[in-house]
Protein backbone atom coordinates (compact mmCIF):
# COMPACT_ATOMS: atom_id res chain seq x y z
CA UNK A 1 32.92 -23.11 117.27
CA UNK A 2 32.24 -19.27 117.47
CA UNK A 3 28.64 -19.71 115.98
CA UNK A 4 27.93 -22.74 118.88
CA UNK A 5 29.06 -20.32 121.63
CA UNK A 6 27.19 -17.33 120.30
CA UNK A 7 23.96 -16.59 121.73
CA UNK A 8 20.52 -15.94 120.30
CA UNK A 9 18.21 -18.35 117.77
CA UNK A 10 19.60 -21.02 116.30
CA UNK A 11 20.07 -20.40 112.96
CA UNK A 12 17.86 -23.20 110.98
CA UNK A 13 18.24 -22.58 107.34
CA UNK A 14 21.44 -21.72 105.96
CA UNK A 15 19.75 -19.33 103.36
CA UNK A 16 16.75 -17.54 102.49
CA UNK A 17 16.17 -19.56 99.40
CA UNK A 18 16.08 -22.70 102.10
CA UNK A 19 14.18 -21.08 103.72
CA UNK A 20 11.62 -20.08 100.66
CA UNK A 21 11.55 -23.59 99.35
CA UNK A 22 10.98 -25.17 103.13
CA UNK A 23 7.98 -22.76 103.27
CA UNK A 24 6.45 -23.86 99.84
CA UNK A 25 7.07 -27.40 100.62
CA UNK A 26 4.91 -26.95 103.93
CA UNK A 27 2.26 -25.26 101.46
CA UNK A 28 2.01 -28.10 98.97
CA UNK A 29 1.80 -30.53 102.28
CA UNK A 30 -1.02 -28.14 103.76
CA UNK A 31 -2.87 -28.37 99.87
CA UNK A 32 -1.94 -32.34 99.41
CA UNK A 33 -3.52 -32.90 103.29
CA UNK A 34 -6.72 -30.63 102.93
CA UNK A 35 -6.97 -32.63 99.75
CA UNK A 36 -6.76 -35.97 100.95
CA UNK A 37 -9.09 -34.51 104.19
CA UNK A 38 -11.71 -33.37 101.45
CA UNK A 39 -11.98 -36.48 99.39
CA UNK A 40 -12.45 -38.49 103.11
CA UNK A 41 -15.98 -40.57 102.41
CA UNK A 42 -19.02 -38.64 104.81
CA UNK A 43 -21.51 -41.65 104.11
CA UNK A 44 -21.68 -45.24 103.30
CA UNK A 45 -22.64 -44.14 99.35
CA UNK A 46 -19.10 -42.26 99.31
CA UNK A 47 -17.35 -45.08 101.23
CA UNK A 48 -18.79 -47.58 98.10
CA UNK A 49 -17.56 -45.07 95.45
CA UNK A 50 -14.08 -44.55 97.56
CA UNK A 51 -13.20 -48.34 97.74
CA UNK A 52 -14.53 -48.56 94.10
CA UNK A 53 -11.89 -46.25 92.74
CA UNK A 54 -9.32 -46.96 95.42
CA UNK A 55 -8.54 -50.79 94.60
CA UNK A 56 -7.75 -50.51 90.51
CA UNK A 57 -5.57 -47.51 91.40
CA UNK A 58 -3.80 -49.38 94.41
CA UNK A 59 -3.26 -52.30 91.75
CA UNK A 60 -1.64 -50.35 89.21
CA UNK A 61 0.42 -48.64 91.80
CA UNK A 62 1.29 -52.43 93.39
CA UNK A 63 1.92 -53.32 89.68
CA UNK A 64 4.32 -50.08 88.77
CA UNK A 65 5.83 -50.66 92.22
CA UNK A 66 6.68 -54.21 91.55
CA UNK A 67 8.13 -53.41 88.20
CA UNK A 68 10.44 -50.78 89.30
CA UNK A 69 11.70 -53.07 92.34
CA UNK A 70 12.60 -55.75 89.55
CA UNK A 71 14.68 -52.89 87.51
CA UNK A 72 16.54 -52.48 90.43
CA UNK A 73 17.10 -55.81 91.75
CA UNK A 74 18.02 -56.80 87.71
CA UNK A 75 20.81 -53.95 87.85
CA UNK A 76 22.01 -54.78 91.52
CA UNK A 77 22.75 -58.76 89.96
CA UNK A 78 23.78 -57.45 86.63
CA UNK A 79 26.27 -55.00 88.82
CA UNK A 80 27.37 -58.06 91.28
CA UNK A 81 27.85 -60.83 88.50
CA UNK A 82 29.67 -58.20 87.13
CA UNK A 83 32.05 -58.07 90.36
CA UNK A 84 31.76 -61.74 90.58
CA UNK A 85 33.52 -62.25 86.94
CA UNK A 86 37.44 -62.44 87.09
CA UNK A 87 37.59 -62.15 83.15
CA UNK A 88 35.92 -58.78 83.47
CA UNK A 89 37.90 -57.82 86.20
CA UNK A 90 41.18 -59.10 84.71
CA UNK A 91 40.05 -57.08 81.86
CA UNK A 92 39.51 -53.83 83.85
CA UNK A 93 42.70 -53.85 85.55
CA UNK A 94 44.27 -54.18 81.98
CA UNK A 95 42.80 -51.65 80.73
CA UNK A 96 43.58 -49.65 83.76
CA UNK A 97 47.83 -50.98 83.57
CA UNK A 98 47.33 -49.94 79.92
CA UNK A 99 46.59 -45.98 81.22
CA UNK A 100 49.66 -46.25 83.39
CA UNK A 101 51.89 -47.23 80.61
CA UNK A 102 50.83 -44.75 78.51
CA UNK A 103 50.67 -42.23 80.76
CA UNK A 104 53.93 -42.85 81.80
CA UNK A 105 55.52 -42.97 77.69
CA UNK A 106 53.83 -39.55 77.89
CA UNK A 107 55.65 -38.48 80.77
CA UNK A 108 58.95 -39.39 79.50
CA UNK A 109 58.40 -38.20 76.42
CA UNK A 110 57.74 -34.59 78.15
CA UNK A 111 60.63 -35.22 80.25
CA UNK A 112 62.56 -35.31 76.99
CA UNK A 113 61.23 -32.27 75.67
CA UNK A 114 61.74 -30.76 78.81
CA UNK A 115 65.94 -31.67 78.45
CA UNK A 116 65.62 -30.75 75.33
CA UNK A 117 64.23 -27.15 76.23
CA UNK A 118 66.85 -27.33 79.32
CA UNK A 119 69.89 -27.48 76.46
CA UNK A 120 68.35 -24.93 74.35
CA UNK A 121 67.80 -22.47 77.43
CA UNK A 122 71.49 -23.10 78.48
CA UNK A 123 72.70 -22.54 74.50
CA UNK A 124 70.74 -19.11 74.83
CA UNK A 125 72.07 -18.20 78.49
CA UNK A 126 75.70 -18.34 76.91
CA UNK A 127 74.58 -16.25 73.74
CA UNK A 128 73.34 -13.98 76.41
CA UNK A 129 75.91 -13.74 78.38
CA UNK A 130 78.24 -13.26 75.34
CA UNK A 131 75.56 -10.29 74.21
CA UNK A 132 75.94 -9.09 77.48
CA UNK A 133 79.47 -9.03 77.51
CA UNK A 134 79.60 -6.94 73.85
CA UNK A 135 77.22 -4.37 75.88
CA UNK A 136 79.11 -4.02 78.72
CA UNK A 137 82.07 -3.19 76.22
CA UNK A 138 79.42 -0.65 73.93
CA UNK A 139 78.49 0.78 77.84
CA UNK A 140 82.02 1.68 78.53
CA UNK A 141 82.57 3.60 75.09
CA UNK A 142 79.03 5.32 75.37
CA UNK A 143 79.77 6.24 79.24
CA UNK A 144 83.38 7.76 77.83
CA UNK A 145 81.38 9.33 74.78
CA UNK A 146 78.74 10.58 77.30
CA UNK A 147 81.75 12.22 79.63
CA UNK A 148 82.59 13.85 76.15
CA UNK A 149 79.56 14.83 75.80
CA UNK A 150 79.06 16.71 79.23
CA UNK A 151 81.95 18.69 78.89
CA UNK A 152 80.85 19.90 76.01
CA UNK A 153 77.31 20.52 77.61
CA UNK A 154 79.48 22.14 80.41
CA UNK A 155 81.10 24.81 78.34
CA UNK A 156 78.28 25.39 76.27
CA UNK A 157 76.31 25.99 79.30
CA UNK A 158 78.69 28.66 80.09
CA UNK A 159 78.51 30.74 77.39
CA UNK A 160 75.16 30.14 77.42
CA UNK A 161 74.74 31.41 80.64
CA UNK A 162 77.19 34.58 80.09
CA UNK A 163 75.03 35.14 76.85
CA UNK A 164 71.74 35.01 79.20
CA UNK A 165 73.58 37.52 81.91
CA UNK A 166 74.04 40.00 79.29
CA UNK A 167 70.06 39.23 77.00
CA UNK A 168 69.16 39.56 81.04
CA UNK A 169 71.21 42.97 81.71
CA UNK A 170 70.04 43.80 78.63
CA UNK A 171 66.44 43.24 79.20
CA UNK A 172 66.83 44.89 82.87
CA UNK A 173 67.47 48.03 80.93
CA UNK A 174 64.62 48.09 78.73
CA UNK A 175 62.34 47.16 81.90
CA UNK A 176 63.20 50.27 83.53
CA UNK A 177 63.00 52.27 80.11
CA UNK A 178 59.21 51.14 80.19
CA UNK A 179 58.77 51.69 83.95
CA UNK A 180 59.51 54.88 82.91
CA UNK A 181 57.87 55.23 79.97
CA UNK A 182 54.57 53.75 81.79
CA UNK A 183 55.20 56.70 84.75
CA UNK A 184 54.76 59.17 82.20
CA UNK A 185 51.45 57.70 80.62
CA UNK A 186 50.10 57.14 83.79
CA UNK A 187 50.75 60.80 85.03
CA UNK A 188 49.19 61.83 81.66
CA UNK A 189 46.43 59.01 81.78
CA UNK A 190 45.76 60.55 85.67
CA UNK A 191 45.63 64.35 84.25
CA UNK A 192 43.30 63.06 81.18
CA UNK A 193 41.03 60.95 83.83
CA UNK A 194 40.79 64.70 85.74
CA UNK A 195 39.62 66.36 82.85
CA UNK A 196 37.14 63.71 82.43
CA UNK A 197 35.67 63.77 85.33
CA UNK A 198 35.01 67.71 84.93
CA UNK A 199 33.51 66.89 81.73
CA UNK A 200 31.58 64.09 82.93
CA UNK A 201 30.80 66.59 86.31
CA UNK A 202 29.92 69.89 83.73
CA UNK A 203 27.97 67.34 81.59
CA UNK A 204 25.83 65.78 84.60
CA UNK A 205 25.12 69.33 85.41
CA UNK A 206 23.85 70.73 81.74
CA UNK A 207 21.85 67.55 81.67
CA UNK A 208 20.32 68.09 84.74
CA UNK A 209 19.64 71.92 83.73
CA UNK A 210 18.19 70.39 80.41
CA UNK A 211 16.06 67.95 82.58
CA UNK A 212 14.79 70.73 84.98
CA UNK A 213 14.12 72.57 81.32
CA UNK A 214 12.13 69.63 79.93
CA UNK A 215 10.18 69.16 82.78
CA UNK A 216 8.91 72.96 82.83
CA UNK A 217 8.45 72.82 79.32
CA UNK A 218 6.28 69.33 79.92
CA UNK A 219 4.46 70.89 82.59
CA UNK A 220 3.60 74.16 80.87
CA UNK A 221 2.87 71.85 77.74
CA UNK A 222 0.17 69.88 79.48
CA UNK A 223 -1.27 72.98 80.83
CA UNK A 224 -1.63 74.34 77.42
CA UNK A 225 -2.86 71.21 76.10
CA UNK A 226 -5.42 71.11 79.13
CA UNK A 227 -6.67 74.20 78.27
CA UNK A 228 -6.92 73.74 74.63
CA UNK A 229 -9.37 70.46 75.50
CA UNK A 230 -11.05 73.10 77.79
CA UNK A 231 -11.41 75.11 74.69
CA UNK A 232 -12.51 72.48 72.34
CA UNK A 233 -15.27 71.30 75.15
CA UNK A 234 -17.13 74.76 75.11
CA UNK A 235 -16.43 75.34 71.72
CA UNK A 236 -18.34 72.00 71.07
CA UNK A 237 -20.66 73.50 73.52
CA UNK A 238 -21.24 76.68 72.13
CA UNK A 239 -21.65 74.56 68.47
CA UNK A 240 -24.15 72.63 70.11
CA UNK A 241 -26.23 75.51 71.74
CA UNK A 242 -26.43 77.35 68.04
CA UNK A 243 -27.47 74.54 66.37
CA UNK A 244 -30.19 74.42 69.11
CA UNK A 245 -30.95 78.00 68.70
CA UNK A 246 -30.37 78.02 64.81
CA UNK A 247 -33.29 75.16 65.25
CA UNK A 248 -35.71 76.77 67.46
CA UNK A 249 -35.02 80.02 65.13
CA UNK A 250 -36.22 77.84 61.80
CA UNK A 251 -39.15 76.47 63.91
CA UNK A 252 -39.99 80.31 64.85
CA UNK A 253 -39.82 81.51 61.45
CA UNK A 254 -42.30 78.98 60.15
CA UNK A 255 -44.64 79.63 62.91
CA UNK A 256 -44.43 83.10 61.94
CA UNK A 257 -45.23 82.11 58.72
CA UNK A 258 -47.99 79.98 59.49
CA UNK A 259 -49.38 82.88 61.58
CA UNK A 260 -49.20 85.49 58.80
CA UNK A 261 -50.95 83.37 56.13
CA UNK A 262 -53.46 82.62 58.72
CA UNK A 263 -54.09 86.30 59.50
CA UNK A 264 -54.07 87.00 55.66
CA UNK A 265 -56.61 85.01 55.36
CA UNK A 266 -58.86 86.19 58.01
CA UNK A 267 -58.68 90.23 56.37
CA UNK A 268 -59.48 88.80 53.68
CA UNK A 269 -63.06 89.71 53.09
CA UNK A 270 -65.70 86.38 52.17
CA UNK A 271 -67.46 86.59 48.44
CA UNK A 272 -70.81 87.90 48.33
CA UNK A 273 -73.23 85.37 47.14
């Protein structure tokens, strides 16, 4: 009634998979009637070969028709000489007053089972009741042993808790022993801390004096090694230059030679003929 009164589209399938196979059947109708549109005869040649094929298959369709008509007109007299026989039916409805008897000997023989499960139950309530008597008697002893049992727990409770009073006064006192105790170390853990922090400050200071130290010593160290490479460059220099001279010296001294030998031989006198 709600979905009548409520507005909007109708709904028209009551799933999607309706609604999937609807829309493939309209396919296959859309394929099976562009098929039947396609093999339409154009001419009179087409018409010829359409009629040609058309009557043997219309026969054999006629003929298959036929034959499944007289299956089903054979099983619809088959079905109402069936009806129409009162041996058959006398037979059916003994069969059927055969069921009912032996469905009812089942029932009565689970009816008797069912008594006899009744009389068992009821033999077992009274056991159970009788069981249930003996523990209401075993209750009543265990509740008096139980009321035993927690006086006892009462008075050992006491002296349990005068024994934890004292293990607590007790205790108490050796708390405040190491509240003491911790006082002192703390005092002296406070004085050593002091004493470590002028270290630490006498230490921070030394280092830094070492640092300023280092970093004179660095500085005068790269000077010297500066001037060292200075060194090394113009003694390379100087190397350099009297190899050069030491060169031009060698070359000198042979042109000397040269020039000697050459002025030997011009005072030397020629032989006479």
């Amino acid at each position: 009634m709600a979905e009548e009164t409520r507005g909007g589209r109708r709904r028209e399938y009551a799933t999607d998979a309706d609604r999937v196979r609807a829309w493939r059947q309209r396919q296959k109708d859309k394929a099976r009637a562009q098929q039947q549109q396609d093999a339409l005869p154009t001419d009179p040649v087409q018409a010829i070969g359409t009629l040609a094929d058309a009557v043997p298959l219309l026969r054999r369709e006629t003929q298959a028709m036929l034959e499944t008509l007289t299956t089903i007109a054979s099983s619809i007299t088959t079905a109402t000489d069936l009806l129409a026989d009162p041996a058959a039916i006398d037979a059916q409805l003994r069969r059927v007053q055969a069921e009912a008897d032996k469905v009812r000997a089942d029932a009565a023989a689970e009816i008797a089972a069912l008594r006899d499960e009744l009389d068992t139950a009821r033999t077992e309530r009274a056991d159970a009741d009788a069981a249930a008597t003996a523990a209401d008697a075993e209750a009543t002893e265990a509740l008096a042993q139980l009321t035993a049992a927690r006086a006892d727990h009462a008075a050992a409770q006491d002296r349990w808790q005068q024994q934890l009073d004292q293990a607590a006064a007790t205790h108490r006192e050796q708390i405040a022993g190491l509240e003491h105790r911790i006082e002192l170390l703390t005092g002296q853990l406070d004085e050593h801390r002091e004493r470590l922090t002028r270290a630490i400050a006498e230490k921070d200071a030394a280092a830094a004096t070492a640092a300023e130290h280092t970093r004179r010593l660095e500085g005068e160290l790269t000077a010297a090694r500066t001037a060292a490479a200075a060194e090394r460059d113009r003694a390379e220099t100087a190397r350099a230059d009297a190899a050069a001279a030491h060169a031009q010296a060698e070359a000198a001294r042979e042109r000397v030679a040269e020039l000697r030998a050459e002025l030997q031989d011009l005072r030397t006198p020629p032989a006479g003929p």
